[in-house]
Protein backbone atom coordinates (compact mmCIF):
# COMPACT_ATOMS: atom_id res chain seq x y z
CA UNK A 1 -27.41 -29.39 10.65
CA UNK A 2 -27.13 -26.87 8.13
CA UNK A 3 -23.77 -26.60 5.75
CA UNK A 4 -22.57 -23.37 4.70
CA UNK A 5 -20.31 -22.99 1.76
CA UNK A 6 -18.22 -20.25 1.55
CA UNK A 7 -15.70 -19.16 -1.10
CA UNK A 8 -12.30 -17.99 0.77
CA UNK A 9 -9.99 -15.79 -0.92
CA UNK A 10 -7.14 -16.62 0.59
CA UNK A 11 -3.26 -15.56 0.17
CA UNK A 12 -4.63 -11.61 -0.58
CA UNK A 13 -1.81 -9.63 0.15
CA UNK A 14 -1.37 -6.09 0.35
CA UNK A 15 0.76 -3.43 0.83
CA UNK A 16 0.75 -0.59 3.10
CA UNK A 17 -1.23 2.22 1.66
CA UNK A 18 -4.65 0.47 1.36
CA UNK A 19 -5.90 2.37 4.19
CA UNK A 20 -7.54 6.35 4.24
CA UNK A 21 -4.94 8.84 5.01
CA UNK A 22 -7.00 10.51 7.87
CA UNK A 23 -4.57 12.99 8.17
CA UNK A 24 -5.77 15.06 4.97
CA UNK A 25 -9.00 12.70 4.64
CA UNK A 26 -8.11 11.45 0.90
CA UNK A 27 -8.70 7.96 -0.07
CA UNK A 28 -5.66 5.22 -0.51
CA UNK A 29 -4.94 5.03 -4.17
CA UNK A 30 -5.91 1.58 -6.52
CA UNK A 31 -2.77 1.20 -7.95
CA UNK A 32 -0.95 1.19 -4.48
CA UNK A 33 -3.17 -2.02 -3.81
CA UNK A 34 -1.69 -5.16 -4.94
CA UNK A 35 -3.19 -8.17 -4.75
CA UNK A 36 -2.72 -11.68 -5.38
CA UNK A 37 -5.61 -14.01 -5.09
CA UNK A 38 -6.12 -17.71 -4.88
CA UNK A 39 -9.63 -19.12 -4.57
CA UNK A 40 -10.33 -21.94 -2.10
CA UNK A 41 -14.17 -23.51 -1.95
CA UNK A 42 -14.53 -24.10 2.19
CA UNK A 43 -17.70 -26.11 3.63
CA UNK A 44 -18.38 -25.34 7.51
CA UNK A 45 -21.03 -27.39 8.90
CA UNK A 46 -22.78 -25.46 11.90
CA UNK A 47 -24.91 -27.30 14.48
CA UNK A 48 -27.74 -25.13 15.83
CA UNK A 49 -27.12 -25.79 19.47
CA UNK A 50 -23.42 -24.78 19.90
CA UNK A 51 -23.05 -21.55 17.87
CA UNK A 52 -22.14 -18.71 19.87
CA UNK A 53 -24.22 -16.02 19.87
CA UNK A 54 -23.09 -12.45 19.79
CA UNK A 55 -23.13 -11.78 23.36
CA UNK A 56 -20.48 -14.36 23.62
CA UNK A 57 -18.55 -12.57 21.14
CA UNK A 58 -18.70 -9.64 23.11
CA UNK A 59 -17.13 -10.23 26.31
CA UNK A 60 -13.14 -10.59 25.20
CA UNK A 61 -10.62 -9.04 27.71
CA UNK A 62 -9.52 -5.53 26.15
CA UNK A 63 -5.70 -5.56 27.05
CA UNK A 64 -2.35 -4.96 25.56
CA UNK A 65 -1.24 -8.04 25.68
CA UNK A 66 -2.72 -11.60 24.39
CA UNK A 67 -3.66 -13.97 27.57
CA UNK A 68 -5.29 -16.35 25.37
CA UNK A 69 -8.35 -14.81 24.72
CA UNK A 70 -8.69 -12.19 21.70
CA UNK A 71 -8.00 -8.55 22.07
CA UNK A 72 -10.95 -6.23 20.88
CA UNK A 73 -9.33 -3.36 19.16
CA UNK A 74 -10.22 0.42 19.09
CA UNK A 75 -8.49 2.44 16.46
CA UNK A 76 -6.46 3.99 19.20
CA UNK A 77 -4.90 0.28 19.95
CA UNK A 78 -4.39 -0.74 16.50
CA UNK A 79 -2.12 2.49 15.78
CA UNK A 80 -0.36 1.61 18.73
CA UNK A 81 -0.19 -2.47 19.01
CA UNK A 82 -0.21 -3.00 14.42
CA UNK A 83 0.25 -0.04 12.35
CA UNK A 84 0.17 3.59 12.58
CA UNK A 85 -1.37 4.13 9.41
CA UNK A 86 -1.64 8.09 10.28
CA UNK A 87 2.50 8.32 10.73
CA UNK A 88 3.39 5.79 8.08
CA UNK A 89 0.48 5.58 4.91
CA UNK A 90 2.49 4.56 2.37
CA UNK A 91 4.48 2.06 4.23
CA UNK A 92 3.58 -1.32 6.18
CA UNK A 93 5.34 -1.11 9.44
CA UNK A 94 4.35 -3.92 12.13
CA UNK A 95 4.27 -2.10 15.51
CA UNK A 96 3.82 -5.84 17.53
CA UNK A 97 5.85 -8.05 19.60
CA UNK A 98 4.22 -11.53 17.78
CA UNK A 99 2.85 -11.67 14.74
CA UNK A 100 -1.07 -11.81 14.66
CA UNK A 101 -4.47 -12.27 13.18
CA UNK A 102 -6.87 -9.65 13.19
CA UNK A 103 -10.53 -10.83 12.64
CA UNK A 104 -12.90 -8.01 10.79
CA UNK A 105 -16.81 -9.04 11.96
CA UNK A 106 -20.14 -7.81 13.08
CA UNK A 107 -22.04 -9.01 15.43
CA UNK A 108 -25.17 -9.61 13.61
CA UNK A 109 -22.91 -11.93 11.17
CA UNK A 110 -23.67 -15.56 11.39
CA UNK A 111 -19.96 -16.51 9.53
CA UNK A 112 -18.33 -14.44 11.77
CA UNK A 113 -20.12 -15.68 15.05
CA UNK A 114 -18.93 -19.32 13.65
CA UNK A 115 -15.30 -18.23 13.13
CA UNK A 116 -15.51 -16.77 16.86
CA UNK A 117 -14.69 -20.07 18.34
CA UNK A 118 -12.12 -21.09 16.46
CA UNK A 119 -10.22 -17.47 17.06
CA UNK A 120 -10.90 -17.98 20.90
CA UNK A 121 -9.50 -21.91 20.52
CA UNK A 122 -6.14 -21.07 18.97
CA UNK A 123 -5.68 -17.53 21.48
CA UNK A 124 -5.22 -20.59 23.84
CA UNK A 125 -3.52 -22.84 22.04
CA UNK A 126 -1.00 -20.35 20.50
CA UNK A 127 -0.90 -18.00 23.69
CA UNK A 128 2.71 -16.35 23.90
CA UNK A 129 3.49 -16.98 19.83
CA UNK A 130 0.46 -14.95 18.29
CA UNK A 131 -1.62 -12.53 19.08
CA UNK A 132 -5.50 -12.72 18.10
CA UNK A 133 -6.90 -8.91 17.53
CA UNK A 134 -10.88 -8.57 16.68
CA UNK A 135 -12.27 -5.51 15.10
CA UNK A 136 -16.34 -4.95 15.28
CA UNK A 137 -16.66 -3.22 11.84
CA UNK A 138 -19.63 -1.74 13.14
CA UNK A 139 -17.97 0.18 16.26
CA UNK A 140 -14.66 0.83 14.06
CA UNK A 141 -15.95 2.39 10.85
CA UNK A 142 -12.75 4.30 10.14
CA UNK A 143 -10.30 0.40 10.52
CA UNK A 144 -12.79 -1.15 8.61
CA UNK A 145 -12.88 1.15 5.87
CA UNK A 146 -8.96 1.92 6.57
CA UNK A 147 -8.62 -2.01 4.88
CA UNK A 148 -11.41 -1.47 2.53
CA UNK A 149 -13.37 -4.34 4.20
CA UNK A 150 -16.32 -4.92 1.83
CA UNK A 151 -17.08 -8.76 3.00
CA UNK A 152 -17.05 -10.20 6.49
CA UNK A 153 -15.67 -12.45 8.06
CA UNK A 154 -12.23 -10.71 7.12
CA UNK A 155 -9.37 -12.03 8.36
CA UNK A 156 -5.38 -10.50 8.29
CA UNK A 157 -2.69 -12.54 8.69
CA UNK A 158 0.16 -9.98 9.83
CA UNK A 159 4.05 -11.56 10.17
CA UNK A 160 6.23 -9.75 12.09
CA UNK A 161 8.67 -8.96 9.45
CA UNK A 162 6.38 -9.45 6.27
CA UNK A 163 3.46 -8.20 4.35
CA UNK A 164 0.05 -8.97 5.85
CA UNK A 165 -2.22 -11.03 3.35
CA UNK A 166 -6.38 -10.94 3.72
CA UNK A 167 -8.66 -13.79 3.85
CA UNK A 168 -12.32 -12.84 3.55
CA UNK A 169 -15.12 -15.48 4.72
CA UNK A 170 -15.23 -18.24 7.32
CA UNK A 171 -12.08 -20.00 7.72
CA UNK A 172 -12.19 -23.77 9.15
CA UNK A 173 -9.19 -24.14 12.36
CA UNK A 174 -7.00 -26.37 9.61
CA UNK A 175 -6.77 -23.70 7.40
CA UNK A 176 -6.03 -21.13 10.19
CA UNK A 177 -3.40 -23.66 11.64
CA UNK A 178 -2.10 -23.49 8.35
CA UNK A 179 -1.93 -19.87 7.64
CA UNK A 180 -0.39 -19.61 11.13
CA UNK A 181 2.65 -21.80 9.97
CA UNK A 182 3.37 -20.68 7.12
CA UNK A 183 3.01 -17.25 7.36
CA UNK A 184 2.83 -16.34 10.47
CA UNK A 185 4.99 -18.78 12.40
CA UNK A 186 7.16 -19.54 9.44
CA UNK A 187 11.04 -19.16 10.10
């Protein structure tokens, strides 16, 4: 077995206008980006024989609507099912039905392909109270760059009527569980 540490920065939140403007191509500005960060050390022990491997991660249902398995987003769906960043840059405005997580990965990622399971685990266990997106930063450039996505595993926490916050590296399930109470879930 091999342990991986990873540092989490969890509880990043952000407001609306850290994404690229495509409408006149000009970069979200620094001081629009605020961010409050708490550091949290995370060990993930992997065994080499049940990992997924990126084929697995592959074959999600695309659909509108979460059936318990995540949703692989193309731009198109995120302006339509999270936020239309091109209508409204400057300001966050949640386009879905239930509040949801959006995982930012790559397929060649080993943290990612660990957090895949867990995503696919709580699709099922929170099916019809969350949605679970996925966005391939390699296939979706312009989303990944959109949420200035510099480290993967990302991961956004978005509450229907709140600000989303960003977690960046592998995430063990109690700590999603957790994020999905109190932030997503939370009444």
């Amino acid at each position: 077995m091999k342990t991986i540490a990873f540092i989490s920065l969890t509880s990043l939140l952000f407001f609306a206008s850290a994404c690229k403007n495509s409408s006149n191509g000009s970069q979200p500005k620094e001081d629009t980006l605020q961010t409050v960060v708490q550091v949290n050390e995370t060990a993930i022990t992997e065994d080499n024989s049940g990992g997924t491997t990126s084929e697995e991660t592959k074959d999600h249902v695309t659909s509108s609507k979460n059936g318990g398995t995540p949703v692989h987003l193309t731009k198109e769906m995120f302006l339509k099912q999270v936020w239309d960043y091109e209508k409204n840059p400057d300001t966050w405005v949640y386009n879905g039905d239930l509040p949801c997580i959006i995982d930012f990965y790559a397929d060649w990622c080993r943290p990612c392909r660990i957090v895949a399971p867990i995503l696919d685990e709580l699709a099922k266990e929170y099916k019809g109270k969350i949605n679970i997106y996925k966005i391939n930063t390699e296939k979706e450039r312009e989303l990944a760059a959109a949420f200035n996505i510099q480290s993967i595993p990302a991961v956004l926490f978005c509450p229907k009527k709140d600000k989303p916050q960003m977690s960046v590296g592998a995430l063990p399930k109690t700590t999603f569980v957790q994020a999905i109470n109190d932030v997503l879930l939370k009444k």
